[in-house]
C-alpha atoms as a PDB file:
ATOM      1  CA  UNK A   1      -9.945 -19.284  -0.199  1.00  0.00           C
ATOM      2  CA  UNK A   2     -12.702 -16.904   1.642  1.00  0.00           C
ATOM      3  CA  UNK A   3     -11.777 -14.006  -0.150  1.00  0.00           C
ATOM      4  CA  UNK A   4      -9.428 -11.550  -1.632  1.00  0.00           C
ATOM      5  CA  UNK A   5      -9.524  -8.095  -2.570  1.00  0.00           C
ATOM      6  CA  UNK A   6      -7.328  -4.893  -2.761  1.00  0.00           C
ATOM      7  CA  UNK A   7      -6.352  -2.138  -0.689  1.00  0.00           C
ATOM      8  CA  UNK A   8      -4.342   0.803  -0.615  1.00  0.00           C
ATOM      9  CA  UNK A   9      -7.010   2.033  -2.974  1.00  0.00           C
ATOM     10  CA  UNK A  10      -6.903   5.725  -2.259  1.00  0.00           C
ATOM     11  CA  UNK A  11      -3.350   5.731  -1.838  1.00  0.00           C
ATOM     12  CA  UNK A  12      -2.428   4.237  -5.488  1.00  0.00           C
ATOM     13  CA  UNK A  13      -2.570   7.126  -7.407  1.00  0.00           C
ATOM     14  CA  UNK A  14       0.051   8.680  -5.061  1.00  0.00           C
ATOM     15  CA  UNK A  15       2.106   5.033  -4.316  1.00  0.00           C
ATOM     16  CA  UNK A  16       1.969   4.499  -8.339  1.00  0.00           C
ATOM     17  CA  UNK A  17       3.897   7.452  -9.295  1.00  0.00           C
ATOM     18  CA  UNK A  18       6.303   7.218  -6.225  1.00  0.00           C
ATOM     19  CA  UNK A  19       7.211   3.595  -6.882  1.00  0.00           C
ATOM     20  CA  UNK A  20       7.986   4.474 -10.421  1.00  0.00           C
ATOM     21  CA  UNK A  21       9.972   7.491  -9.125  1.00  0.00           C
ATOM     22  CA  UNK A  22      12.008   5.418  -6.920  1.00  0.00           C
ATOM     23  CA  UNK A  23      12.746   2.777  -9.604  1.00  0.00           C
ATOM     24  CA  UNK A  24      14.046   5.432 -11.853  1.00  0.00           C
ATOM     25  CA  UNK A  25      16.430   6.682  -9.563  1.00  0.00           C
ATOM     26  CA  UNK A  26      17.445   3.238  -9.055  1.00  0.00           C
ATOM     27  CA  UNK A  27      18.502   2.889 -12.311  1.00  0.00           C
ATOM     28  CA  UNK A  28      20.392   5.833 -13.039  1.00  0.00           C
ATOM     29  CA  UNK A  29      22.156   4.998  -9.488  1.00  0.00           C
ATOM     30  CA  UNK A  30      20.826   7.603  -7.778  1.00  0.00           C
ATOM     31  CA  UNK A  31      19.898   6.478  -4.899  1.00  0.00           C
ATOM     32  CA  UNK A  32      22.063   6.558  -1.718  1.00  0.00           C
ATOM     33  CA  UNK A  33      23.996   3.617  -0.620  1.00  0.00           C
ATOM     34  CA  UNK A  34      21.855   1.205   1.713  1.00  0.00           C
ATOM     35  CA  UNK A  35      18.383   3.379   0.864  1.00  0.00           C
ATOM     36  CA  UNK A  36      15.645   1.873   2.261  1.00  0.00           C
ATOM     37  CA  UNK A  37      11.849   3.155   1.450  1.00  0.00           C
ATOM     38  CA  UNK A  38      10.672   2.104   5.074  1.00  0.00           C
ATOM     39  CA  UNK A  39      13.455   4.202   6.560  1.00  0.00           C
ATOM     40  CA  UNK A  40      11.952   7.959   4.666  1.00  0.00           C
ATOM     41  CA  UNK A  41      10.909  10.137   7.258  1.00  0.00           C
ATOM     42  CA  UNK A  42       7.125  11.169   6.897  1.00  0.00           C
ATOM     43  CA  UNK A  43       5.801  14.575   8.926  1.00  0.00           C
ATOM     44  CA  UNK A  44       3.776  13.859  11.435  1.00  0.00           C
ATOM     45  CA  UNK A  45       0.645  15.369   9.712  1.00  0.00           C
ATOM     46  CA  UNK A  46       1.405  13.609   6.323  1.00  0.00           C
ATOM     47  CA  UNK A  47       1.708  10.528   8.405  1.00  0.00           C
ATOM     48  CA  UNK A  48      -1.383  11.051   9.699  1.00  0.00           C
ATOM     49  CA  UNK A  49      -3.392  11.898   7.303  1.00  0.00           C
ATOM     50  CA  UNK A  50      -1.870   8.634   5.597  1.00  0.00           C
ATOM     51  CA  UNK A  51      -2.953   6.088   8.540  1.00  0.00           C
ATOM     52  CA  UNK A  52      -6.364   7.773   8.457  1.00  0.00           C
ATOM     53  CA  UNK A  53      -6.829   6.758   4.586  1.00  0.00           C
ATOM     54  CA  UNK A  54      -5.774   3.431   4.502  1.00  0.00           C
ATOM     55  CA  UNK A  55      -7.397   2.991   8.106  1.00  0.00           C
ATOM     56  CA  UNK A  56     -10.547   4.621   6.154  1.00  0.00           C
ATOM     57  CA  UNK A  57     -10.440   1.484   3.722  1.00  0.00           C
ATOM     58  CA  UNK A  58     -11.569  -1.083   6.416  1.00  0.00           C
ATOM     59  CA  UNK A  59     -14.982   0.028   6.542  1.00  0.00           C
ATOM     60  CA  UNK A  60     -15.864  -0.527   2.549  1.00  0.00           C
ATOM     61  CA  UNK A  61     -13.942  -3.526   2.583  1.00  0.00           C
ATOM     62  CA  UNK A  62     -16.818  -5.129   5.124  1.00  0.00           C
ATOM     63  CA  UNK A  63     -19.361  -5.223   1.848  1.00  0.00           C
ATOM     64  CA  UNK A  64     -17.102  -4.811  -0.991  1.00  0.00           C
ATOM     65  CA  UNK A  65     -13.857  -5.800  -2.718  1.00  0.00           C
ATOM     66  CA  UNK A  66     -12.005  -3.233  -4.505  1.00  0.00           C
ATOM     67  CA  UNK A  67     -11.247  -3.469  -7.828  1.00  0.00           C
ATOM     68  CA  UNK A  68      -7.956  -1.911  -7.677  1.00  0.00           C
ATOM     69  CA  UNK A  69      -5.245  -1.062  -5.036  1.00  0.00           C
ATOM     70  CA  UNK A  70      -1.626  -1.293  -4.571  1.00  0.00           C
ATOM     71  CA  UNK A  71      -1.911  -4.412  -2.123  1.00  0.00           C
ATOM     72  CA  UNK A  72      -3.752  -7.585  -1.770  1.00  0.00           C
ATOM     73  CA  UNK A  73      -5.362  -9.359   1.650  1.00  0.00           C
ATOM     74  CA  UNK A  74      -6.854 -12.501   1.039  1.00  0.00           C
ATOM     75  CA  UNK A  75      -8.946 -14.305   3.915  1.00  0.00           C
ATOM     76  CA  UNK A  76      -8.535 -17.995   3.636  1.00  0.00           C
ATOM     77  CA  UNK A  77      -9.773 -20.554   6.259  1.00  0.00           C
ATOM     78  CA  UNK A  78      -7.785 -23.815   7.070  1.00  0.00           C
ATOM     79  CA  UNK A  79      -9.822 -27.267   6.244  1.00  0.00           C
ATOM     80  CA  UNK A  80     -11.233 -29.396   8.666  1.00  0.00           C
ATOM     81  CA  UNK A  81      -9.027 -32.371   8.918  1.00  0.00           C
END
């Protein structure tokens, strides 16, 4: 392994709360039948602002791994046979 690191740094403290949100409602079978977190609808401006963060993230990532984040990428290069 090259590397690993986080991302979805700036995000977490929003995705944190959210995730725990979601679970709750889970629980107490409150979520609609078939729910699916990919399918929420997002405003466009939200969404945007959104893609601009995490795309935002790429550029620290060059020189330094994050300590914390809500997702991992790890950079790994096959051996030479």
């Amino acid at each position: 392994m090259r590397r690993i690191t986080y991302f979805n740094t700036v995000l977490l403290p929003l995705i944190v709360p959210a995730v725990y949100w979601q679970k709750l409602l889970d629980r107490l079978g409150r979520l609609p039948e078939g729910y699916n977190n990919c399918s929420v609808p997002v405003p466009g401006p939200l969404h945007a602002l959104f893609t601009f963060l995490m795309g935002a993230e790429r550029w620290p990532l060059r020189w330094v791994d994050l300590p914390v984040g809500h997702s991992l990428i790890a950079i790994a290069r096959k051996p030479s046979a």
